[in-house]
N, C-alpha and C. Protein backbone atom coordinates (compact mmCIF):
# COMPACT_ATOMS: atom_id res chain seq x y z
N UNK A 1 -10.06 -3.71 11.26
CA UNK A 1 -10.64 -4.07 9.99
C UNK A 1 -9.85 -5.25 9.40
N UNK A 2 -10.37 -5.97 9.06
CA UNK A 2 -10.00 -7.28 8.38
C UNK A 2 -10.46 -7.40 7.14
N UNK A 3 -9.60 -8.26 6.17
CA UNK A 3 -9.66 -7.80 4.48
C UNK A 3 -10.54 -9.02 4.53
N UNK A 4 -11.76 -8.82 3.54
CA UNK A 4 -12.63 -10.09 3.06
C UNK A 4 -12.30 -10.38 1.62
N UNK A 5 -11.42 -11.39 1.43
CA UNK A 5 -10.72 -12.03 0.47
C UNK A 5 -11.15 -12.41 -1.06
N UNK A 6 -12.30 -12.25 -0.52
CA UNK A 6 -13.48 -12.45 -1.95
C UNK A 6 -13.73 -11.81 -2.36
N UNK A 7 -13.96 -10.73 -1.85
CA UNK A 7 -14.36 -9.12 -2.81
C UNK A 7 -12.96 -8.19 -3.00
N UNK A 8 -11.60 -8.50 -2.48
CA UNK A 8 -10.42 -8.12 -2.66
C UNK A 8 -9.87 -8.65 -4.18
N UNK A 9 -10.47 -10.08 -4.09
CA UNK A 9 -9.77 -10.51 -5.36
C UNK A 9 -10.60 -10.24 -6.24
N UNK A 10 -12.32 -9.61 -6.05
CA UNK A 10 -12.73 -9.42 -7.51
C UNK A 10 -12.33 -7.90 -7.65
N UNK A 11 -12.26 -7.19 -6.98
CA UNK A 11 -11.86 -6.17 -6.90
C UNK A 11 -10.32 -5.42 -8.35
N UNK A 12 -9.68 -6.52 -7.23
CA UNK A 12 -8.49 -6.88 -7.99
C UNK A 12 -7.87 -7.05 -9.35
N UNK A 13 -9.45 -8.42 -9.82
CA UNK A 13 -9.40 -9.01 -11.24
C UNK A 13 -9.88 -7.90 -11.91
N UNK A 14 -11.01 -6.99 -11.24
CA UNK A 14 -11.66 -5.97 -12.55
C UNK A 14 -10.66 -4.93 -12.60
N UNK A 15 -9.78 -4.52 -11.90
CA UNK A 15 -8.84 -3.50 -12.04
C UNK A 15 -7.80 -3.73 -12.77
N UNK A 16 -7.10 -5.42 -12.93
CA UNK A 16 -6.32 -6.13 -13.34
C UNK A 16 -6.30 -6.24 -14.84
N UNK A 17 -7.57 -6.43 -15.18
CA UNK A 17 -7.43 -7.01 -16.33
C UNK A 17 -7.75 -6.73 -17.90
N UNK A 18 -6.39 -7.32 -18.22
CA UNK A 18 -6.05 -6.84 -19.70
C UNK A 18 -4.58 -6.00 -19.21
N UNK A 19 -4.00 -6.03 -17.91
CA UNK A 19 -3.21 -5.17 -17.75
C UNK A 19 -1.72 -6.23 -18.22
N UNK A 20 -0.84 -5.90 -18.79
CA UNK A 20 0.44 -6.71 -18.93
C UNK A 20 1.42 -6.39 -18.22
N UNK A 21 1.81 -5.02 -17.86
CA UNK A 21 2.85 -4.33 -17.11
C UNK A 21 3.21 -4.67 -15.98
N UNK A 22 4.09 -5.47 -15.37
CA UNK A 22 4.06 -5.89 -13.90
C UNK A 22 4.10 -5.01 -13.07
N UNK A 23 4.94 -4.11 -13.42
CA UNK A 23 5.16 -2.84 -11.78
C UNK A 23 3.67 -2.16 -12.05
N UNK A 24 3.03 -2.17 -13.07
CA UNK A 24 1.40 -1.75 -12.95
C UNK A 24 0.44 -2.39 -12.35
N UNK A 25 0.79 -3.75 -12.83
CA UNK A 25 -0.44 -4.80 -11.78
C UNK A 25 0.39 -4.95 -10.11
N UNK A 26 1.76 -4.66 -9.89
CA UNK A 26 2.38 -4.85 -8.37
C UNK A 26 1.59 -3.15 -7.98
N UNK A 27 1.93 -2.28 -8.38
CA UNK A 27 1.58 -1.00 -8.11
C UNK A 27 -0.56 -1.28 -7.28
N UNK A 28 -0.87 -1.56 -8.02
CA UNK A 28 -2.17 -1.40 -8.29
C UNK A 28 -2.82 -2.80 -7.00
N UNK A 29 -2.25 -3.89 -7.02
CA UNK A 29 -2.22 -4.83 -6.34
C UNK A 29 -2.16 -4.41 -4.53
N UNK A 30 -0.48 -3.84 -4.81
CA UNK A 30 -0.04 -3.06 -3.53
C UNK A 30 -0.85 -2.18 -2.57
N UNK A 31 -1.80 -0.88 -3.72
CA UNK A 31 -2.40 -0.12 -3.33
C UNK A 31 -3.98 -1.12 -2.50
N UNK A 32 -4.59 -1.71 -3.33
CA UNK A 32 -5.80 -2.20 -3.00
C UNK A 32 -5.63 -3.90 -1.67
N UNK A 33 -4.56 -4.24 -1.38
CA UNK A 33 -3.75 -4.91 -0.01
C UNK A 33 -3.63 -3.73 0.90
N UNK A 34 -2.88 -3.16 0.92
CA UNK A 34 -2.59 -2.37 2.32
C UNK A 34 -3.65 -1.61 2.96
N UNK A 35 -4.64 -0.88 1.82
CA UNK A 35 -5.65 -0.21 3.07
C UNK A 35 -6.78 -1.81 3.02
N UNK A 36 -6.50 -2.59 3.07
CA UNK A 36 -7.73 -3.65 3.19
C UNK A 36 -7.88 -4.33 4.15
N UNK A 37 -6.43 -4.08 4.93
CA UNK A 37 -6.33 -4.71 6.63
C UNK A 37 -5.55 -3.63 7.70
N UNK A 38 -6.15 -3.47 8.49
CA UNK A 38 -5.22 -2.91 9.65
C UNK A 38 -4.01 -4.02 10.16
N UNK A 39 -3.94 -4.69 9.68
CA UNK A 39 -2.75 -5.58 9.91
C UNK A 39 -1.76 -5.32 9.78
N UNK A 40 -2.03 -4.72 7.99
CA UNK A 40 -0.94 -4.40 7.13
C UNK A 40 -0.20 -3.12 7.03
N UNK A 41 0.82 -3.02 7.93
CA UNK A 41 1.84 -2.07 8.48
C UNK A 41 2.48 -1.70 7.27
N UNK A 42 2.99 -2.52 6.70
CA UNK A 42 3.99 -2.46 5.22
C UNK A 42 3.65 -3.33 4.54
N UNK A 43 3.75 -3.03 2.93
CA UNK A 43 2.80 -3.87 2.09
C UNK A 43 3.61 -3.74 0.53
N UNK A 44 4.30 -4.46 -0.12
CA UNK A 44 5.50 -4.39 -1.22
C UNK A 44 5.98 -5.50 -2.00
N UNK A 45 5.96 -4.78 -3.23
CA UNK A 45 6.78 -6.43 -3.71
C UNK A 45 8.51 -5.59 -3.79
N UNK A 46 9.00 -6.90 -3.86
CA UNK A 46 10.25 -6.86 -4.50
C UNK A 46 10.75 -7.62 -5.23
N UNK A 47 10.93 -7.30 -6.29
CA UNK A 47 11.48 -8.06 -8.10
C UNK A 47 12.54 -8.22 -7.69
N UNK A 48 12.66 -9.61 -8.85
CA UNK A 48 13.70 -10.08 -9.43
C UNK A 48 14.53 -9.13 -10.28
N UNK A 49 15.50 -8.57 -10.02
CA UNK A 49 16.05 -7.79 -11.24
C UNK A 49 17.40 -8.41 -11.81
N UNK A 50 18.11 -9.05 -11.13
CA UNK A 50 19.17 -10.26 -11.89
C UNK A 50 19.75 -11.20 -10.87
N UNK A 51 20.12 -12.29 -10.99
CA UNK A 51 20.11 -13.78 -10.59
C UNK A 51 20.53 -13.22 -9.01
N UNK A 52 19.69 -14.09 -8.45
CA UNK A 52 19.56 -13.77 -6.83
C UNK A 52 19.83 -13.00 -6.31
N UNK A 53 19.12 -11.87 -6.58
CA UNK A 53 18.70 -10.60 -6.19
C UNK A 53 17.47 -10.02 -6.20
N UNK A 54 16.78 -9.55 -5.15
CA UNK A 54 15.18 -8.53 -5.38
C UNK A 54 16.06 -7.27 -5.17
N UNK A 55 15.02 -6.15 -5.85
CA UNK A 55 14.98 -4.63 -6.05
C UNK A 55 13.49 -4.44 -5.38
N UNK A 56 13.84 -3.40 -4.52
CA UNK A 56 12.34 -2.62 -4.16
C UNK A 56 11.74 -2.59 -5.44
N UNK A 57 10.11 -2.95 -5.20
CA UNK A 57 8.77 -2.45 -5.97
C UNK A 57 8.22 -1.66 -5.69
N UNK A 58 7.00 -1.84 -6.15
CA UNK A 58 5.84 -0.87 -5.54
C UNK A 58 5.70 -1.27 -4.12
N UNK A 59 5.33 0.19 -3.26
CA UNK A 59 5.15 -0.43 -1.99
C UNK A 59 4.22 0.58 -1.07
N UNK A 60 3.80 0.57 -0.45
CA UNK A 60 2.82 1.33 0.23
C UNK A 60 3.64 1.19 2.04
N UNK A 61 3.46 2.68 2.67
CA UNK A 61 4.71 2.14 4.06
C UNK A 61 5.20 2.81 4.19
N UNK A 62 6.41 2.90 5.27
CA UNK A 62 7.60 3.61 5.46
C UNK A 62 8.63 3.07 4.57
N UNK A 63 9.51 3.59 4.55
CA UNK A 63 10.87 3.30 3.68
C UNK A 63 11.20 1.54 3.82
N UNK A 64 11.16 0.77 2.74
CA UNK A 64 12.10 -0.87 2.60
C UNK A 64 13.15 -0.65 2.29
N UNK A 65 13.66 -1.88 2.45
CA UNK A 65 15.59 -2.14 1.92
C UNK A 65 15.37 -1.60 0.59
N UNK A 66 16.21 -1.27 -0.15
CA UNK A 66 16.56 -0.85 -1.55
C UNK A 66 16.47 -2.23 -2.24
N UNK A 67 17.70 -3.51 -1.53
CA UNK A 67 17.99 -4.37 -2.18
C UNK A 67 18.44 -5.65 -1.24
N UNK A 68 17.82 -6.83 -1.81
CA UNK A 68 17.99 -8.30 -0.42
C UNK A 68 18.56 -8.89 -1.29
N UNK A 69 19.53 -9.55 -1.17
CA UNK A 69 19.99 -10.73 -1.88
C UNK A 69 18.91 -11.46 -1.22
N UNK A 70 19.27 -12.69 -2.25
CA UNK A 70 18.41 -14.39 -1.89
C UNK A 70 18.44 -15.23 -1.02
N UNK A 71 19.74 -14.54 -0.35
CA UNK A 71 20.28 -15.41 0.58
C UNK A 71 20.66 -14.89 2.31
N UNK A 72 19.56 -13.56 1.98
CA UNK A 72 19.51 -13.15 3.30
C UNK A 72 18.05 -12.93 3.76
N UNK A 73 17.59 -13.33 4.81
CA UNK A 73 16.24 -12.28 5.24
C UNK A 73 14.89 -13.09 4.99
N UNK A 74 13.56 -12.68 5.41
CA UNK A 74 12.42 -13.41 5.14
C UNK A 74 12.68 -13.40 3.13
N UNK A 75 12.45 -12.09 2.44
CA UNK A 75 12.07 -12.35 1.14
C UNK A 75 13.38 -13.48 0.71
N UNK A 76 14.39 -12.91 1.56
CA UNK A 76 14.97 -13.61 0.82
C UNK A 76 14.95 -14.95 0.53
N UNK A 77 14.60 -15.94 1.64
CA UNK A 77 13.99 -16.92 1.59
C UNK A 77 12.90 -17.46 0.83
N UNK A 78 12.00 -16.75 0.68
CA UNK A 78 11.29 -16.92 -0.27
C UNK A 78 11.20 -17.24 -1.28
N UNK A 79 12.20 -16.24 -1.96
CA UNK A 79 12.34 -16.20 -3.37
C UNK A 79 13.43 -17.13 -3.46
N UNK A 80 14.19 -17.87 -2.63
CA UNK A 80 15.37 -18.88 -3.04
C UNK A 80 14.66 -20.44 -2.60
N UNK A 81 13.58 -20.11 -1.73
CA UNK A 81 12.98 -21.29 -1.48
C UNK A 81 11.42 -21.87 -3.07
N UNK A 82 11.09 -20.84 -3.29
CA UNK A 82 9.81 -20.87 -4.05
C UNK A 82 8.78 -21.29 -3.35
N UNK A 83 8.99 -20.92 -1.84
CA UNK A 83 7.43 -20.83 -0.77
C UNK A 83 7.28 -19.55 -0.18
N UNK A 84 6.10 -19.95 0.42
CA UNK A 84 5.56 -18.80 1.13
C UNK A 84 6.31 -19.00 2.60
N UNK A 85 6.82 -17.58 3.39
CA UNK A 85 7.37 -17.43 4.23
C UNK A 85 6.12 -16.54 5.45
N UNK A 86 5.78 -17.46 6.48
CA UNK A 86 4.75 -17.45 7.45
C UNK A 86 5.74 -17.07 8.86
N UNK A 87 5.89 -15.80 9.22
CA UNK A 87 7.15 -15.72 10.50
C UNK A 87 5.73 -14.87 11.53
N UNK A 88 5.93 -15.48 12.37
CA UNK A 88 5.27 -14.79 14.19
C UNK A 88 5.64 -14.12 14.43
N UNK A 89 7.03 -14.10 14.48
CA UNK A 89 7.98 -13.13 14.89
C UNK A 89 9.00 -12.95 14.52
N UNK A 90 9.13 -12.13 13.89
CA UNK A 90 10.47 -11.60 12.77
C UNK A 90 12.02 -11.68 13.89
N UNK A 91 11.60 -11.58 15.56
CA UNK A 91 13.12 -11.29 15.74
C UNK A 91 13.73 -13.23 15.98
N UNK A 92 12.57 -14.47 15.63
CA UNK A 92 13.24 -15.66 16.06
C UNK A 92 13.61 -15.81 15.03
N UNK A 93 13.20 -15.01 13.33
CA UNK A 93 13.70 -15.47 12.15
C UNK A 93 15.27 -15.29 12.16
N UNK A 94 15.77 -16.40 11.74
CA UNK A 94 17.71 -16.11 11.78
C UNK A 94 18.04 -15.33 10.40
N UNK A 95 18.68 -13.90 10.48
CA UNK A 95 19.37 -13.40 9.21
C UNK A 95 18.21 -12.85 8.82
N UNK A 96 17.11 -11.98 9.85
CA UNK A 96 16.31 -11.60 9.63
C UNK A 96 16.75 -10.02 9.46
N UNK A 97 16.05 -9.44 8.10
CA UNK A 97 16.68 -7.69 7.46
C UNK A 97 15.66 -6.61 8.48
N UNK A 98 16.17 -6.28 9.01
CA UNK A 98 15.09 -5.69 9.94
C UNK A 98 15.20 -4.06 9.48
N UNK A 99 14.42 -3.74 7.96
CA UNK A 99 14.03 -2.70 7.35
C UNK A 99 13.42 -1.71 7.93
N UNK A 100 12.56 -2.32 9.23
CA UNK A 100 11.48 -1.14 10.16
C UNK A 100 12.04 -1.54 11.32
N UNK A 101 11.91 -1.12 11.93
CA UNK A 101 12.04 -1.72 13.41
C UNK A 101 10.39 -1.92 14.26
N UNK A 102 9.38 -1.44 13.21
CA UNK A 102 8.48 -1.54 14.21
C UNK A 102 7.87 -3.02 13.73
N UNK A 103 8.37 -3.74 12.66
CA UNK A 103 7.86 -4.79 12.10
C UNK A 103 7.92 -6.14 13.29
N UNK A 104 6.97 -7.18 13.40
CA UNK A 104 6.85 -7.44 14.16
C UNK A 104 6.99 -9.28 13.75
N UNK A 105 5.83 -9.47 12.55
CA UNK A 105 5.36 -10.34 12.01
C UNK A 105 5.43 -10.13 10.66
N UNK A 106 5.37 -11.67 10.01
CA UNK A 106 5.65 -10.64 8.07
C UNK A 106 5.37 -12.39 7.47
N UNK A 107 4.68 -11.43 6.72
CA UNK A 107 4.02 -12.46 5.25
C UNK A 107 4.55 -12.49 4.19
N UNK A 108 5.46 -13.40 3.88
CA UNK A 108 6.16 -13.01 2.24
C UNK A 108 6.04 -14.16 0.82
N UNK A 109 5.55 -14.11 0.31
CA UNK A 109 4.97 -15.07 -0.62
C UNK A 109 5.90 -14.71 -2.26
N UNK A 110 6.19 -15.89 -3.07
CA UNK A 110 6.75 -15.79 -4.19
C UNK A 110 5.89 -15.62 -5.10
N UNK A 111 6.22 -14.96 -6.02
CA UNK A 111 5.31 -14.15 -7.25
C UNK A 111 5.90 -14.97 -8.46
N UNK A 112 5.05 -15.83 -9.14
CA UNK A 112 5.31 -16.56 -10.24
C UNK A 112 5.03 -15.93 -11.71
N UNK A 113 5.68 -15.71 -12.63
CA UNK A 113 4.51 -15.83 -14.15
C UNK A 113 3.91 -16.85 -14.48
N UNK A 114 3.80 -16.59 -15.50
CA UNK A 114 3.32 -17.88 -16.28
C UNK A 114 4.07 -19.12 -16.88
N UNK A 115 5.26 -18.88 -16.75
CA UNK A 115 6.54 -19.90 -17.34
C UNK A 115 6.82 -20.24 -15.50
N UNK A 116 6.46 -19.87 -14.59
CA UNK A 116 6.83 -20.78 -13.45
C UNK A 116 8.05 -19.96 -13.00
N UNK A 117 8.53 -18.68 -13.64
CA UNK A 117 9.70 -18.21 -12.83
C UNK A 117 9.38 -17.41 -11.63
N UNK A 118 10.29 -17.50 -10.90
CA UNK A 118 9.69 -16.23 -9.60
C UNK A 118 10.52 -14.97 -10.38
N UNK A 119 9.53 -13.94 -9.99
CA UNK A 119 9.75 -12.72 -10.73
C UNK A 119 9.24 -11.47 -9.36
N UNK A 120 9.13 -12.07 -8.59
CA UNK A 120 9.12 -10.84 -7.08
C UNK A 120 8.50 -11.70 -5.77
N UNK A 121 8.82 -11.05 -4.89
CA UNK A 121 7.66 -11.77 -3.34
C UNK A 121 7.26 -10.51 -3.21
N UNK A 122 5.66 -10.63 -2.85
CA UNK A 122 4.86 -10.00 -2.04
C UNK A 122 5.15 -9.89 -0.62
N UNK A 123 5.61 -9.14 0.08
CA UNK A 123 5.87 -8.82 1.51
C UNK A 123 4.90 -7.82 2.46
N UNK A 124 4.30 -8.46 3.53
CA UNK A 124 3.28 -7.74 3.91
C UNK A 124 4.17 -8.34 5.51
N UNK A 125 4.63 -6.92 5.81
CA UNK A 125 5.00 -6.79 7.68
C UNK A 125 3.56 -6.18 8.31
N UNK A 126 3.74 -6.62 9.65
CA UNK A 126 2.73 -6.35 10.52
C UNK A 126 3.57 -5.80 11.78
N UNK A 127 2.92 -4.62 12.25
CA UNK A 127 3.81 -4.42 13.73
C UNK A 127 2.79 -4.91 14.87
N UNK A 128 2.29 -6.17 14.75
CA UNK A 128 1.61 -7.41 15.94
C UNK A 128 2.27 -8.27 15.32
N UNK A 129 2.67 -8.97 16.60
CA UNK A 129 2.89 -10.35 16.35
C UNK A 129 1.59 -10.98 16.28
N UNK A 130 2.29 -12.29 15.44
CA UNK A 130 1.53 -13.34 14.82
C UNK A 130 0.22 -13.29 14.18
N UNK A 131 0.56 -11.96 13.37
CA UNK A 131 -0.52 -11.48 12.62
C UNK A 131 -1.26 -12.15 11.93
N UNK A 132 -0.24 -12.99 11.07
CA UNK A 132 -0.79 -14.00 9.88
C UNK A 132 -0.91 -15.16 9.90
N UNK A 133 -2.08 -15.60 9.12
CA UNK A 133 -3.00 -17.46 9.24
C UNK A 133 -2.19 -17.62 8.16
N UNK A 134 -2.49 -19.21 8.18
CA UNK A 134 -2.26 -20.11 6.87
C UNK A 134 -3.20 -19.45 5.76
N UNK A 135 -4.42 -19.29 6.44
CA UNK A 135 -5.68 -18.51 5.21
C UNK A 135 -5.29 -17.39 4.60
N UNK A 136 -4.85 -16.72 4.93
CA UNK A 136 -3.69 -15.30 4.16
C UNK A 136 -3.49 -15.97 3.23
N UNK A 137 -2.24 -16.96 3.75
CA UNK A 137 -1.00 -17.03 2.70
C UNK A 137 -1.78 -17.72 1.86
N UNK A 138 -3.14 -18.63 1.66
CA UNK A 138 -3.46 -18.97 1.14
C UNK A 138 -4.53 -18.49 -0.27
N UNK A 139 -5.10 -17.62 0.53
CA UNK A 139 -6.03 -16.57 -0.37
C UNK A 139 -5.10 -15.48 -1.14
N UNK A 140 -4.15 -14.97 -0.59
CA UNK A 140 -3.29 -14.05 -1.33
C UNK A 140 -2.50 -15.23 -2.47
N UNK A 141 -2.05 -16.11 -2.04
CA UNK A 141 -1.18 -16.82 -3.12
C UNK A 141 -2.10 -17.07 -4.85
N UNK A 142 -3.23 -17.29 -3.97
CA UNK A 142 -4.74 -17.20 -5.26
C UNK A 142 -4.20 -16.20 -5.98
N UNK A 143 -4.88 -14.92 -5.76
CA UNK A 143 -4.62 -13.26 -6.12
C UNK A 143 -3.53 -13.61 -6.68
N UNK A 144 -1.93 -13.63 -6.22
CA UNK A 144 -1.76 -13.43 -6.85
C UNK A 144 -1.23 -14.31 -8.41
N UNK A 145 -1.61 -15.56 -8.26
CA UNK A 145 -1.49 -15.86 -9.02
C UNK A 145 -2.72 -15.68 -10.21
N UNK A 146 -3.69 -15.44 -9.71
CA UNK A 146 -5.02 -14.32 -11.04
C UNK A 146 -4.19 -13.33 -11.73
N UNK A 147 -3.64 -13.17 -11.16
CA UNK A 147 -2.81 -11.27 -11.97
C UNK A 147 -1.45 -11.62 -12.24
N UNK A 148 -0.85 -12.48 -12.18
CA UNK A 148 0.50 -12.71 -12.32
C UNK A 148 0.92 -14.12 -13.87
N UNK A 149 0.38 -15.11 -13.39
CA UNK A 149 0.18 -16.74 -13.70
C UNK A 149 -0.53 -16.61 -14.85
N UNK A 150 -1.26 -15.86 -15.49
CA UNK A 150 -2.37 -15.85 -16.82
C UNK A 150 -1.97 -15.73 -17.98
């Protein structure tokens, strides 16, 4: 099953909105991503909780890290780069956190507000390699900037 991106994000917006609470719109976000692809093995954000550092979020999955610095790992990259992190294969990534072992491939995208700060990455592992298109990272970066960016 493959997620159709268009009816995910209206999906999304009508569940979304009027909501202010972030771990409510990550919670709620989280839930309606992971059963939307068989891709998606593990499916999570992880916040900003003080200067270069993520904290587990909401997450749908087996057990994640508790806690990545910025300066280790796919999210961590992410969130110190302010891009989206596109890996084939998690074992050529260098200083890669290997939270599952069955993870294979992983999608990790930075979560903006509205003032432009990063305030979590979306992390979606896959246990196939080279799970994820440019069109992912592209349609999810949409999403989440509908529910996040407003």
């Amino acid at each position: 099953m493959r997620v159709n991106y268009d009816t995910l994000a209206k999906t999304i917006h009508s569940l979304t909105e009027g909501e202010t609470d972030e771990v409510a719109l990550m919670a709620t976000l989280v839930c309606e991503l992971h059963h939307a692809d068989d891709r998606f093995d593990w499916t999570g954000f992880y916040r900003v909780t003080e200067p270069n550092l993520l904290k587990i979020g909401p997450y749908q999955g087996g057990h994640g890290c508790l806690q990545i610095p910025f300066s280790r790992g796919v999210c961590g990259a992410a969130a110190r780069t302010r891009e989206v992190q596109l890996v084939d294969d998690v074992e050529a990534f260098e200083g890669h956190i290997a939270c599952a072992s069955s993870t294979r491939s992983e999608l990790v995208l930075p979560v903006f507000n509205a003032a432009g700060d990063v305030i979590a990455v979306l992390d979606i592992d896959s246990d196939q390699p080279a799970a994820f298109k440019k069109a992912d990272a592209q349609a999810l970066t949409a999403i989440l900037a509908g529910v996040f960016s407003r």
